[in-house]
C-alpha atoms as a PDB file:
ATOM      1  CA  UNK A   1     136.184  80.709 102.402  1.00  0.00           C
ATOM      2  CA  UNK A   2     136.669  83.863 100.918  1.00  0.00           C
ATOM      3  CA  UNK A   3     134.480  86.050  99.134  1.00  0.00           C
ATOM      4  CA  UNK A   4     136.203  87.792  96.299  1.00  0.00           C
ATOM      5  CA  UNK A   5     135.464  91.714  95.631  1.00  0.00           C
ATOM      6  CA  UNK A   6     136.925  92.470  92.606  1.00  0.00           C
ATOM      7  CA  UNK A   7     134.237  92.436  89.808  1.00  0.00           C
ATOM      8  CA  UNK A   8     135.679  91.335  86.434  1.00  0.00           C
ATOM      9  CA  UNK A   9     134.542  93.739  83.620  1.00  0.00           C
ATOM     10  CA  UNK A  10     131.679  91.383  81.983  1.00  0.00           C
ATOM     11  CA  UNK A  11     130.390  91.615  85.383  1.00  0.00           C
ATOM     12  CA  UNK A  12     130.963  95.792  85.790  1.00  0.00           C
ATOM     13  CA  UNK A  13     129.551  95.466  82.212  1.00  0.00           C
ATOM     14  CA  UNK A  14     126.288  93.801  82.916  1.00  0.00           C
ATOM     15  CA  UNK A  15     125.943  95.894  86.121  1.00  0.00           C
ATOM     16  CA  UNK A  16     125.908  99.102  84.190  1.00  0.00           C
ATOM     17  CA  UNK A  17     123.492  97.587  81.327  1.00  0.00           C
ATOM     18  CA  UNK A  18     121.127  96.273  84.084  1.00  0.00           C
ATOM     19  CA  UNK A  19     121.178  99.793  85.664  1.00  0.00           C
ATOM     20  CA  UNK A  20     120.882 101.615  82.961  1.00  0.00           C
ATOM     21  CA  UNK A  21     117.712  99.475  81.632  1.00  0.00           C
ATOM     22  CA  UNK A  22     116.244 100.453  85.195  1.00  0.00           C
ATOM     23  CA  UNK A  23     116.616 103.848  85.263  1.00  0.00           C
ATOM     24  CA  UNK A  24     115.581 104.432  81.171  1.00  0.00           C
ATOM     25  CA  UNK A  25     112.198 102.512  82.776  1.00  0.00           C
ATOM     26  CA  UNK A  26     111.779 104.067  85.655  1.00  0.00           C
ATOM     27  CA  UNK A  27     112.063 107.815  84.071  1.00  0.00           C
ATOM     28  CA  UNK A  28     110.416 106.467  80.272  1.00  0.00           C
ATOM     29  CA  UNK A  29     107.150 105.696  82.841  1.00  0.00           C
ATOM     30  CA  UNK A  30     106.872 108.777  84.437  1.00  0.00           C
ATOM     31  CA  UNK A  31     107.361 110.678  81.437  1.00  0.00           C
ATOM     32  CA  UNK A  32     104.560 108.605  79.823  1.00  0.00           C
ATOM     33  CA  UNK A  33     102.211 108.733  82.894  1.00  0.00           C
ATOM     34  CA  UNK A  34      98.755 110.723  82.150  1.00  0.00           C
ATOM     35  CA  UNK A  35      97.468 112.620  84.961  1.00  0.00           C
ATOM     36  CA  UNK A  36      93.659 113.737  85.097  1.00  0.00           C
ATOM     37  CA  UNK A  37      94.198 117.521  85.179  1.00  0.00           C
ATOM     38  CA  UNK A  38      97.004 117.156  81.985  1.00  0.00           C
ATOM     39  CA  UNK A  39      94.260 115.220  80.458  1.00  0.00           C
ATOM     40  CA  UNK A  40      91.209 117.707  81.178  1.00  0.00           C
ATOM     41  CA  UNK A  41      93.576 120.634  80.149  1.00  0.00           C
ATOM     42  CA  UNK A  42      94.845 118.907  76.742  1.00  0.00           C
ATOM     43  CA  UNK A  43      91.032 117.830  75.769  1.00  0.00           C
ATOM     44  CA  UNK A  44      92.146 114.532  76.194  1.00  0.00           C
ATOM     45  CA  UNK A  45      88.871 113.600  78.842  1.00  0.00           C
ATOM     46  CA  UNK A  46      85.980 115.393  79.546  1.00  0.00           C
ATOM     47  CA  UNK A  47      83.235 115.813  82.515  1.00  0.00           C
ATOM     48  CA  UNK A  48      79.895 114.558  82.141  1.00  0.00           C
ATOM     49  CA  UNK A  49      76.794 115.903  84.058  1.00  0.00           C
ATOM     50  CA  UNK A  50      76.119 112.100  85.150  1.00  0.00           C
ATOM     51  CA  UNK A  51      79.683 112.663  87.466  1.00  0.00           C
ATOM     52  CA  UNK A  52      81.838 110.611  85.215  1.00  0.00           C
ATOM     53  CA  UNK A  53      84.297 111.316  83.091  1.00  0.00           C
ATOM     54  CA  UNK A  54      84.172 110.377  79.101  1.00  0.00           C
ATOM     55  CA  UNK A  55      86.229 111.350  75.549  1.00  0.00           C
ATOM     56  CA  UNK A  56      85.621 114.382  74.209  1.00  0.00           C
ATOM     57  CA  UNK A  57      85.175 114.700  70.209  1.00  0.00           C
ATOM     58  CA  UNK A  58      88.095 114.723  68.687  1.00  0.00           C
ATOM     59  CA  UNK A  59      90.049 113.335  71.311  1.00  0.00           C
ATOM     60  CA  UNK A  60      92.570 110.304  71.018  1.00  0.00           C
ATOM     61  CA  UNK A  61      92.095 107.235  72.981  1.00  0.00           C
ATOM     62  CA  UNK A  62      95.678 107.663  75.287  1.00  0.00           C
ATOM     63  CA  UNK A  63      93.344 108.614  77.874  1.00  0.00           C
ATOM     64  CA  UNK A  64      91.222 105.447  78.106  1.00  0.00           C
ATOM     65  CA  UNK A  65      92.711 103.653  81.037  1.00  0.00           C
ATOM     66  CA  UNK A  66      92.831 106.564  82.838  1.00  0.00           C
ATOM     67  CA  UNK A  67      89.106 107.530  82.066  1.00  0.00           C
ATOM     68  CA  UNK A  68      87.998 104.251  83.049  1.00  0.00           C
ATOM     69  CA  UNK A  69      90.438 103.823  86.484  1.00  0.00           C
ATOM     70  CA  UNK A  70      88.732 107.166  87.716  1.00  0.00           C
ATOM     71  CA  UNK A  71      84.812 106.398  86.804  1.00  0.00           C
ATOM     72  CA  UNK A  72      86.008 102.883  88.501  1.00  0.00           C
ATOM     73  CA  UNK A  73      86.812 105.332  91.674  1.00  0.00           C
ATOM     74  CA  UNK A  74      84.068 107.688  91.543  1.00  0.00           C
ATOM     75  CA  UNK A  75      81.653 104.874  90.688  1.00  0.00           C
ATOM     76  CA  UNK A  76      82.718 103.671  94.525  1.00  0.00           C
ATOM     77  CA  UNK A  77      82.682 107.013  96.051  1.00  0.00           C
ATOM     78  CA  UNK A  78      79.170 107.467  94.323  1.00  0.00           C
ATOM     79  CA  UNK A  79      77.845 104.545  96.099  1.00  0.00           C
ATOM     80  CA  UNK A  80      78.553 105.749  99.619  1.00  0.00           C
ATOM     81  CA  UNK A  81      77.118 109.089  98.640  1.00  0.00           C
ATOM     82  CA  UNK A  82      74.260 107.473  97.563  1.00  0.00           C
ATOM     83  CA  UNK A  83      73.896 105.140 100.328  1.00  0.00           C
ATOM     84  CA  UNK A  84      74.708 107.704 103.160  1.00  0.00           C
ATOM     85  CA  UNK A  85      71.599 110.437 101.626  1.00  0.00           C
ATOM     86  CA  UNK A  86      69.532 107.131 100.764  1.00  0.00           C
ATOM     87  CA  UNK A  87      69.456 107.998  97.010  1.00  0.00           C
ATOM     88  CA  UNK A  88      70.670 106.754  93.863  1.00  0.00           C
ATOM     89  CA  UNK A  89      74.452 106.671  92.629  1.00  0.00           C
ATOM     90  CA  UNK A  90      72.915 108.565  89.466  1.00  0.00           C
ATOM     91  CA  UNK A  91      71.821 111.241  91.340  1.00  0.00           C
ATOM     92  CA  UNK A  92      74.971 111.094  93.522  1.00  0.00           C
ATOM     93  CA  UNK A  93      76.861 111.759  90.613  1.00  0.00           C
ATOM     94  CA  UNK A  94      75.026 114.369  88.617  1.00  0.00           C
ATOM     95  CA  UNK A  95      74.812 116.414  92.370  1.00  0.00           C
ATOM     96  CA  UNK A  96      78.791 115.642  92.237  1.00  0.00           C
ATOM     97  CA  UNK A  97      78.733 117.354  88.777  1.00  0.00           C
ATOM     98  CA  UNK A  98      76.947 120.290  89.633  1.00  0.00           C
ATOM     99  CA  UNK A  99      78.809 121.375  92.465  1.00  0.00           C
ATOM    100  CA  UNK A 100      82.391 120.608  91.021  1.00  0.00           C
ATOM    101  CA  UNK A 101      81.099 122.584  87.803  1.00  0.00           C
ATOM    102  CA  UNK A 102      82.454 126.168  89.086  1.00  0.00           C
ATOM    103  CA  UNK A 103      85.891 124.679  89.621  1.00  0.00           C
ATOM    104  CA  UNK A 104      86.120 123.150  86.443  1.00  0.00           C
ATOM    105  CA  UNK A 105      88.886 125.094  84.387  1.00  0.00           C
ATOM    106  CA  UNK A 106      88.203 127.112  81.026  1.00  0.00           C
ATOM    107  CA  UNK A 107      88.165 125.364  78.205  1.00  0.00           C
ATOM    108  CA  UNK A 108      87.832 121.667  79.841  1.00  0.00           C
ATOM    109  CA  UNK A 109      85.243 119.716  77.869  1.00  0.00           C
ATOM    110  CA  UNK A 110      81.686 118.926  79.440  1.00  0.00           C
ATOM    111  CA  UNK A 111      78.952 116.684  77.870  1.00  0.00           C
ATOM    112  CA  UNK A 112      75.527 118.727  79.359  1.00  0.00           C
ATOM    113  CA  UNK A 113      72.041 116.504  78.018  1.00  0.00           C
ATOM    114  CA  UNK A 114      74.068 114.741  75.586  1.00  0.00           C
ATOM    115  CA  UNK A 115      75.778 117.967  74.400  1.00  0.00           C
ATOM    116  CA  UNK A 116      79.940 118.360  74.496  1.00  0.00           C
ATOM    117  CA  UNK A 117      81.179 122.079  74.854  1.00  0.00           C
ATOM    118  CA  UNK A 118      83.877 123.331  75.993  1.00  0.00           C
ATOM    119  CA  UNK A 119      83.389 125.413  79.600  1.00  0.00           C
END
């Protein structure tokens, strides 16, 4: 038996669509990808003084899944805080707050006692 390697051109043709459709994907999802500092610097999420993240007034909702995937995380990290200085995650997270405040950069959005400004 022999295995033929010529590739007739419906076949060349369909290669090149099916790589194409790959590559348009792989680059359209990058390009689309939010990342928490783009979305701090564009207003697009804010910091609250409970440790989690939330949207800023004004704001449009693009930044939703990514708001909620990184309270999911910090919600976890929280907990071993919390459980390692035998405290609440609350309090884990507003100490979190206080000493990530100084690096936050100007202009990102914070929510102080129920308050949004910007830093």
């Amino acid at each position: 038996m022999t295995i033929s390697t010529t590739t007739t051109p419906l076949r060349r043709g369909l290669r090149t669509i099916v790589l194409l459709s790959v590559l348009l994907l792989s680059f359209s999802a990058g390009a689309f990808a939010l990342d928490l500092k783009t979305a701090l610097s564009k207003g697009l999420a804010g910091e609250v003084d409970n440790g989690y993240l939330a949207q800023p007034p004004g704001a449009s909702g693009e930044a939703q899944q990514l708001i909620a995937s990184v309270n999911s995380e910090r919600r976890k990290a929280y907990k071993q805080i919390a459980e390692k200085n035998e405290t609440t995650q609350e309090i884990a997270g507003a100490v979190t707050f206080e000493k990530r405040y100084p690096e936050f950069l100007p202009g990102t959005w914070v929510k102080i006692e129920g308050r949004w400004s910007q830093k």
